[in-house]
Protein backbone atom coordinates (compact mmCIF):
# COMPACT_ATOMS: atom_id res chain seq x y z
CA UNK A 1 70.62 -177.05 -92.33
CA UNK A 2 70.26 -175.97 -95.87
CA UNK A 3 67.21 -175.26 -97.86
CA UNK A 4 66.65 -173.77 -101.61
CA UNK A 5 64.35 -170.80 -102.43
CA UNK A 6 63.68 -169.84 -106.22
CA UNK A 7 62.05 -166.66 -106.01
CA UNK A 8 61.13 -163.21 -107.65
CA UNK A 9 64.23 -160.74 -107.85
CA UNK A 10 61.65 -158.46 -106.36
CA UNK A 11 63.27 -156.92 -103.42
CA UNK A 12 59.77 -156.81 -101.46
CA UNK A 13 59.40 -159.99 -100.85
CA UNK A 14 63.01 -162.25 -100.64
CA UNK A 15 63.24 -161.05 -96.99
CA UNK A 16 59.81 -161.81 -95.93
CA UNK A 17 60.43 -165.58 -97.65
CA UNK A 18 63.73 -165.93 -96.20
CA UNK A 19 62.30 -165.17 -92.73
CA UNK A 20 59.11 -167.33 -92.81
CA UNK A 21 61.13 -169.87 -94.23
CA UNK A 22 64.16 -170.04 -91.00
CA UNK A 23 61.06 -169.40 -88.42
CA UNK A 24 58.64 -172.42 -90.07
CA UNK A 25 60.48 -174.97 -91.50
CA UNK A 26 63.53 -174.42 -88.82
CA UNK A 27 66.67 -174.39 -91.63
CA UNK A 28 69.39 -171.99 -90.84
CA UNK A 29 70.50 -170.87 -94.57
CA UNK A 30 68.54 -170.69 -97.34
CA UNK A 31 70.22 -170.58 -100.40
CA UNK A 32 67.74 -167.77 -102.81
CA UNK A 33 67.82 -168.10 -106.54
CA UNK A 34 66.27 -165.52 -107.79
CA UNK A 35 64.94 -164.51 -111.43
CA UNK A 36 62.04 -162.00 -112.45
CA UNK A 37 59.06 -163.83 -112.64
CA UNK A 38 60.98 -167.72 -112.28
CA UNK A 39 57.94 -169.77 -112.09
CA UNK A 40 56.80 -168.92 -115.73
CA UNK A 41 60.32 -170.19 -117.01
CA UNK A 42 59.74 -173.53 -114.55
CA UNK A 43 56.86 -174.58 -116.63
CA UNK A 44 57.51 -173.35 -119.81
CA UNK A 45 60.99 -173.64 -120.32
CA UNK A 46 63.24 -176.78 -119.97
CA UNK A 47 64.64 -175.73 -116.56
CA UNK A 48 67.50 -177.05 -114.81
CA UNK A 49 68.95 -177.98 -118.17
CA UNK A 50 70.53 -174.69 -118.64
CA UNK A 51 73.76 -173.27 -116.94
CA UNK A 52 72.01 -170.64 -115.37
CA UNK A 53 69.37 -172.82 -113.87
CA UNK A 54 72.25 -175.40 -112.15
CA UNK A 55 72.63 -173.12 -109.46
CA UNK A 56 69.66 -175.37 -107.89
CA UNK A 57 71.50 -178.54 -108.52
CA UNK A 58 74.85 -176.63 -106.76
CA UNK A 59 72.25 -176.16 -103.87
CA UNK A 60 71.28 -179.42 -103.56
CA UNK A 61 74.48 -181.52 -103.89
CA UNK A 62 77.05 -179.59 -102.50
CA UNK A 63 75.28 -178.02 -99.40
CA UNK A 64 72.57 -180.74 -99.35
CA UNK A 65 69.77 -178.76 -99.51
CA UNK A 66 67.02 -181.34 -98.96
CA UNK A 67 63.78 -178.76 -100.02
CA UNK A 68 62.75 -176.43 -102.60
CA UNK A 69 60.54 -173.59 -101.89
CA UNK A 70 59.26 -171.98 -105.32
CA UNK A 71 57.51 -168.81 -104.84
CA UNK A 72 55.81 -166.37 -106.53
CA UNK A 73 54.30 -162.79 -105.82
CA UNK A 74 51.16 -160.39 -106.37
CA UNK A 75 52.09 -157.59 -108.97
CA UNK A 76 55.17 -159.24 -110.29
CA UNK A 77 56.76 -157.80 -113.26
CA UNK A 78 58.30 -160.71 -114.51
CA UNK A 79 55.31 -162.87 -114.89
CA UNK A 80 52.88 -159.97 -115.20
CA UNK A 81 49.45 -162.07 -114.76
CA UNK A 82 46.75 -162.00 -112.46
CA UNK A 83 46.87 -164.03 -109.07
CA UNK A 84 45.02 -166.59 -109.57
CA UNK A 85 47.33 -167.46 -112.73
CA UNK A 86 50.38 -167.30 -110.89
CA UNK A 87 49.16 -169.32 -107.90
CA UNK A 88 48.81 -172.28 -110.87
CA UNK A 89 51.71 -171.65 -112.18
CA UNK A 90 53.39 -171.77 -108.38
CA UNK A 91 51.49 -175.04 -108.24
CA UNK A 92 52.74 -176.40 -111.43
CA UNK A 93 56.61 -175.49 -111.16
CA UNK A 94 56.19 -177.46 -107.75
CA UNK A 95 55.30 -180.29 -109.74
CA UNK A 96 57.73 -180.34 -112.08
CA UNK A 97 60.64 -179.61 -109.75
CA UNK A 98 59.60 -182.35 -107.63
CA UNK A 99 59.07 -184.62 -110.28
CA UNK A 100 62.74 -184.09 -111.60
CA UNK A 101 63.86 -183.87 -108.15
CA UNK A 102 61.91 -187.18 -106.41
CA UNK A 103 64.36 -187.03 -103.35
CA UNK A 104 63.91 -182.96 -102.48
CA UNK A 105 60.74 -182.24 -100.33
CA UNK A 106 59.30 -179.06 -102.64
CA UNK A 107 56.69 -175.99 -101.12
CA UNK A 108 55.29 -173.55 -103.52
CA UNK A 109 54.37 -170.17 -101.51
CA UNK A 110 53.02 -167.61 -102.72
CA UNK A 111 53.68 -163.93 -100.99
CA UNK A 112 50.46 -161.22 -101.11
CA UNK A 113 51.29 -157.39 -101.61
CA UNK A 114 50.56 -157.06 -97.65
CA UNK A 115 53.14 -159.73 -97.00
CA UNK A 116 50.59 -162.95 -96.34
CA UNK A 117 52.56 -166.22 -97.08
CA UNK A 118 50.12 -169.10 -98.22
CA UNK A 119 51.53 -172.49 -98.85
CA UNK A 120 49.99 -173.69 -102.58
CA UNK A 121 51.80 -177.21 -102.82
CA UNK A 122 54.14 -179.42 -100.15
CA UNK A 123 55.59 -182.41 -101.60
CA UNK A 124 57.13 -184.63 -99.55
CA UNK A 125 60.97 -186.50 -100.52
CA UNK A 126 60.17 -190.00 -101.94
């Protein structure tokens, strides 16, 4: 029923990831976290560890979200890189995420200016 999205602030895109989330992976809420640029703190920062970050750990024990979707954006100001960069760096945070969080299925997506969704990583639970 639930589902967790880390995304972009970046008004652009949260509706288009909320909606290709409900229409292709079937969960009726998705609970959005978002940040500018959130992937770059993923990997570089110690996330999850700090207050802020627990919102995904609220997600995922009290409305049993059972998988992450980490996305990330063309033209984003918060992790102003090129694409290719930030499609690693989707890549990556999926990683770590799902190697912190074994039992959450995790999907890094990342969104085009022209509103394309590609899938970058799917990990299933363990």
């Amino acid at each position: 029923m639930f589902c967790t999205l880390i995304c972009c602030m970046d008004g652009r895109f949260i509706h288009l990831l909320n909606e290709y989330i409900r229409n292709n992976y079937n969960y009726k809420y998705v609970d959005t976290i978002t940040d500018a640029g959130p992937v770059n703190k993923i990997i570089h920062e110690d996330y999850l560890k700090s207050v802020e970050d627990k919102v995904v750990l609220i997600s995922v024990n009290k409305h049993k979200s059972d998988h992450i979707f980490i996305a990330g954006h063309s033209d984003c100001a918060g992790c102003p890189i090129d694409d290719k960069t930030q499609k690693n760096y989707i890549i990556q945070a999926s990683e770590k995420i799902h190697f912190n969080l074994p039992h959450e299925a995790v999907t890094g997506l990342f969104v085009y200016e022209d509103g394309k969704i590609e899938i970058l990583a799917d990990f299933k639970k363990s």
